[in-house]
Protein backbone atom coordinates (compact mmCIF):
# COMPACT_ATOMS: atom_id res chain seq x y z
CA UNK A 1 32.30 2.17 29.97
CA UNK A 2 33.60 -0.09 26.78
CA UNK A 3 30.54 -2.20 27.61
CA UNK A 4 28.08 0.57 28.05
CA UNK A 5 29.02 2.56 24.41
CA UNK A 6 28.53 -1.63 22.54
CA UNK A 7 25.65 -2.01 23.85
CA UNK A 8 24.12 1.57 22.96
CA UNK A 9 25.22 0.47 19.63
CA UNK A 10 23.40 -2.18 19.41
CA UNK A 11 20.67 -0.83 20.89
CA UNK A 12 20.76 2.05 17.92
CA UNK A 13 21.38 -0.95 15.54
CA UNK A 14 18.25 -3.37 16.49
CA UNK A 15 15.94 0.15 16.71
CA UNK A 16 16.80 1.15 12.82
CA UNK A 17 16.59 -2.46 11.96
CA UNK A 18 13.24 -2.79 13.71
CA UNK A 19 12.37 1.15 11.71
CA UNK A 20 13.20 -0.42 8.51
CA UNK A 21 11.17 -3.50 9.02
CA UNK A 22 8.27 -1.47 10.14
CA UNK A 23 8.76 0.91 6.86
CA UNK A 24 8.57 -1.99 4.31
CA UNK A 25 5.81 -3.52 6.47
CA UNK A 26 3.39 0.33 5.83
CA UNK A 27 4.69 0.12 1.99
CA UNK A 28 3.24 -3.30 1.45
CA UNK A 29 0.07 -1.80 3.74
CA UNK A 30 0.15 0.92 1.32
CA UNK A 31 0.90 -0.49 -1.54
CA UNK A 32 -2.11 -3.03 -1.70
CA UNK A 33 -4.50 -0.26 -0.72
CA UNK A 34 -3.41 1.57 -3.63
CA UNK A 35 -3.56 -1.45 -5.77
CA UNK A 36 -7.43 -2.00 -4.45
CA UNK A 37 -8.05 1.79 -5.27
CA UNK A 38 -7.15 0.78 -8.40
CA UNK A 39 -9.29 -2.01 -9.73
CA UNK A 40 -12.24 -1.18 -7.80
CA UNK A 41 -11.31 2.45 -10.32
CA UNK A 42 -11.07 0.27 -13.57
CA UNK A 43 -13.91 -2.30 -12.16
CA UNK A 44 -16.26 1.54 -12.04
CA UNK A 45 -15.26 2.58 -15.49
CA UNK A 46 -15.93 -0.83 -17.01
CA UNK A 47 -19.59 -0.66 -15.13
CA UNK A 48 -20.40 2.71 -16.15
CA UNK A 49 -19.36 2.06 -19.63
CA UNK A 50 -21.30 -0.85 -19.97
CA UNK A 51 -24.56 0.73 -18.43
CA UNK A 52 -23.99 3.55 -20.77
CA UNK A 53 -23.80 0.81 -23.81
CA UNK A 54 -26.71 -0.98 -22.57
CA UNK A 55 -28.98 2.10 -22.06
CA UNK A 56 -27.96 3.79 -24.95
CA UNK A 57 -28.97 1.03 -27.56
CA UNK A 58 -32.24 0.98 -25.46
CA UNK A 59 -32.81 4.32 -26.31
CA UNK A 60 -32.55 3.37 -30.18
């Protein structure tokens, strides 16, 4: 019985330690998707802006 109530315990304890490992691991997955949103964002801007510069003084 003793036996049976440890080891459900550390069956309970490996599972949440496997659940937190498995969290962190989709944050980082997250994370650096976010982080690629990101610059390919700024990278957009900075190419928009500068076709709008270019065009613009061929206009003049």
């Amino acid at each position: 019985m003793l036996n049976r109530i440890i080891n459900a315990q550390l069956r309970r304890r490996i599972l949440s330690e496997q659940g937190v490992v498995v969290l962190i691991h989709h944050h980082l997955i997250l994370r650096d998707s976010v982080m690629t949103q990101l610059f390919e964002n700024i990278a957009n801007l900075y190419k928009r802006a500068f076709t709008e510069m270019f065009t613009a003084k061929e206009l003049k």
